[in-house]
Every structure is written in structure tokens, then in C-alpha cells.
Protein backbone atom coordinates (compact mmCIF):
# COMPACT_ATOMS: atom_id res chain seq x y z
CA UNK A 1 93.06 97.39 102.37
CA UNK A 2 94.08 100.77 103.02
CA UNK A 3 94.30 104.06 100.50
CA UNK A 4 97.59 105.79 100.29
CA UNK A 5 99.08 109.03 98.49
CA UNK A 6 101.39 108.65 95.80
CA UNK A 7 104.20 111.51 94.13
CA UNK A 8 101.09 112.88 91.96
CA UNK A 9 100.15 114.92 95.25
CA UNK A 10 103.75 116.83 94.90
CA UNK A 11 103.65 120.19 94.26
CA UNK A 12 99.68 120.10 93.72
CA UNK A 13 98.30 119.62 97.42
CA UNK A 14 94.51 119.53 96.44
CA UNK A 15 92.83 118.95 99.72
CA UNK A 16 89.54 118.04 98.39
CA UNK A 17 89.78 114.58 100.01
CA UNK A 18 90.24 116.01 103.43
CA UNK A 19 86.88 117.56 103.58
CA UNK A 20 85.12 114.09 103.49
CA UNK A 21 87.22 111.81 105.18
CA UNK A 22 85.06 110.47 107.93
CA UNK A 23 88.26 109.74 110.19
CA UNK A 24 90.57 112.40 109.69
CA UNK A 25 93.73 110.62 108.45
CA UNK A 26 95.13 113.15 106.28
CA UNK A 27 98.43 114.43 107.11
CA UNK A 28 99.78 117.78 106.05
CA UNK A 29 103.42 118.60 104.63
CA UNK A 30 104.71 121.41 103.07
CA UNK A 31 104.06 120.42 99.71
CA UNK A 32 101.69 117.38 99.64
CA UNK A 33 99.35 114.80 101.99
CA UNK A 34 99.45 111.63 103.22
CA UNK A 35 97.12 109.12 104.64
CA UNK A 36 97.90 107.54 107.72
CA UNK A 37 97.70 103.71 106.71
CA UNK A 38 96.28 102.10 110.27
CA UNK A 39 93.60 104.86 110.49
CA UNK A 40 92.18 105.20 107.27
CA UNK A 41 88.89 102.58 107.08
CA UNK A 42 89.20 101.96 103.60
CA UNK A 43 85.84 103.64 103.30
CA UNK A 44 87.42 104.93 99.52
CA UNK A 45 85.09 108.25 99.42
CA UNK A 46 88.46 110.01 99.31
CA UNK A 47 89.74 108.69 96.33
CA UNK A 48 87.42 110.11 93.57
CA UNK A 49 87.92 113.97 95.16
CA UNK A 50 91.32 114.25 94.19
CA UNK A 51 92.13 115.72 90.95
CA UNK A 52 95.46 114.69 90.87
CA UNK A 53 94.81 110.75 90.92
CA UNK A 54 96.96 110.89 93.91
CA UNK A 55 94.91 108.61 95.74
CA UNK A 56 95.54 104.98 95.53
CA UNK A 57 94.27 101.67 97.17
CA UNK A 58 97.30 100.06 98.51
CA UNK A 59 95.99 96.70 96.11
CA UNK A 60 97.42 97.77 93.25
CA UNK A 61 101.06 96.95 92.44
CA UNK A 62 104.09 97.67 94.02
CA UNK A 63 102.33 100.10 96.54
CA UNK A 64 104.06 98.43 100.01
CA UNK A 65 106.61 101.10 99.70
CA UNK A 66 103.50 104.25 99.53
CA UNK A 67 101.96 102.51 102.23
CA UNK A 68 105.76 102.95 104.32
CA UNK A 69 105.70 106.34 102.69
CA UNK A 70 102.59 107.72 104.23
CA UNK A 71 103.29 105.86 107.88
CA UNK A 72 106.51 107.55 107.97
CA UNK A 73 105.27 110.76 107.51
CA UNK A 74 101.78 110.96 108.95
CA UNK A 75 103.59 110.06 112.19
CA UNK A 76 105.72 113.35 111.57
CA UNK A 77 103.23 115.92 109.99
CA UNK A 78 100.16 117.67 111.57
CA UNK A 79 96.30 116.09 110.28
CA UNK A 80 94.45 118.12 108.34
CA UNK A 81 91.03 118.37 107.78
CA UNK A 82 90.11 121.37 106.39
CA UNK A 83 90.40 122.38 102.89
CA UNK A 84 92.62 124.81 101.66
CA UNK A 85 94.07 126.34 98.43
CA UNK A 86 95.99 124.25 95.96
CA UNK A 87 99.54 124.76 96.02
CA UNK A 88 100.41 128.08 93.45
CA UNK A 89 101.08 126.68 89.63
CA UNK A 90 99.34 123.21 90.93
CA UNK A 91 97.43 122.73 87.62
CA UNK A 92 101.02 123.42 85.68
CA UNK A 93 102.39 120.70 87.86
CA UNK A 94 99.48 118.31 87.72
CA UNK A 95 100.31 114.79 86.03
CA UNK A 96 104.05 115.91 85.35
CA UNK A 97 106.54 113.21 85.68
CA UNK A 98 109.31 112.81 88.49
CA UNK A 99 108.05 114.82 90.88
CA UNK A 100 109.88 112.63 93.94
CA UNK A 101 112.72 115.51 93.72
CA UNK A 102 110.44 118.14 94.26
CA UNK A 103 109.43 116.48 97.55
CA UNK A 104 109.42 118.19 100.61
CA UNK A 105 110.10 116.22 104.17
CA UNK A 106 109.08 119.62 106.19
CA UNK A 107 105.24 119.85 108.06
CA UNK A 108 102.78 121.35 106.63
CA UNK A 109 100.71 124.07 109.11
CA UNK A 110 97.73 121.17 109.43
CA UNK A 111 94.15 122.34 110.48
């Protein structure tokens, strides 16, 4: 098992869970994290910090294509493992609906 980010993250970017991941395998884009699948150790103290629900174990459902999701771009995006400032209007954007459009493909500044 391994805990991935879903589009909940988008526009929000709480990085609560970064602060106690014991491996560092958050990854950093402009507007949202992922978790690099093969590193994280499915320890799940992540999950619970995030505010957004963004964090998922990849058991549930029709995750296979999160778990591509946040390969793909951990291998592109700096880790992060300091916490930083939500995104600006995050708690406006928090739980709204198709926020895939919104998505950004550029790095984040990591750290």
C-alpha cells in the first residue's frame, strides 16, 4: 500500500503533511503536492494532517491512475519538507468540485 494525493490538493496546497513525513516524499508544484509512490512507507501519519482530505491510500477504488499521477510528477517537481502557507483563497477553494482544470504541471520552489 502506498498513500497518494488526489485533485482536492488543487489550488489549496496545505503542507501540513510534509512536516511529519518521516521519509520526505512530498513533492512540490506550483499549485499542489504529491507523494512519491515507491518512497512513501505507508506509515499513514500523513493522511489525518491534511485538511483538504487530499490524502488517500491507494486501496480505495479506482486510485491506479493517482498512484501514476503522483510518480509522474514527483519525478519532475522538487521534495518538500517544510511547511509553508496555504495557497491565497485555499479555504474558498477547499472541497470545490473539478478542480483537475485548475491544475498546474509547473514545479513548485520545494524546501
Amino acid at each position: 500500500m502506498t498513500y497518494i494525493v488526489n485533485d482536492s490538493c488543487i489550488a489549496c496546497k496545505y503542507t501540513d503533511c510534509v512536516e511529519v513525513c518521516p521519509v520526505d516524499c512530498f513533492y512540490e508544484g506550483e499549485n499542489m503536492l504529491v507523494i512519491h509512490p515507491d518512497e512513501c512507507i505507508d506509515c499513514g501519519v500523513c493522511e489525518p494532517e491534511c485538511p483538504a482530505d487530499a490524502i488517500r491510500p491507494d486501496t480505495e477504488p479506482d486510485m491506479e491512475k493517482w498512484v501514476e499521477f503522483n510518480r509522474k510528477y514527483s519525478l519532475e517537481w522538487p521534495v518538500i519538507i517544510t511547511k509553508k502557507d496555504p495557497l491565497p483563497g485555499a479555504e474558498e477553494m477547499d472541497g470545490k468540485p473539478g478542480k483537475m482544470e485548475l491544475f498546474s504541471e509547473k514545479p513548485g520552489e520545494g524546501g
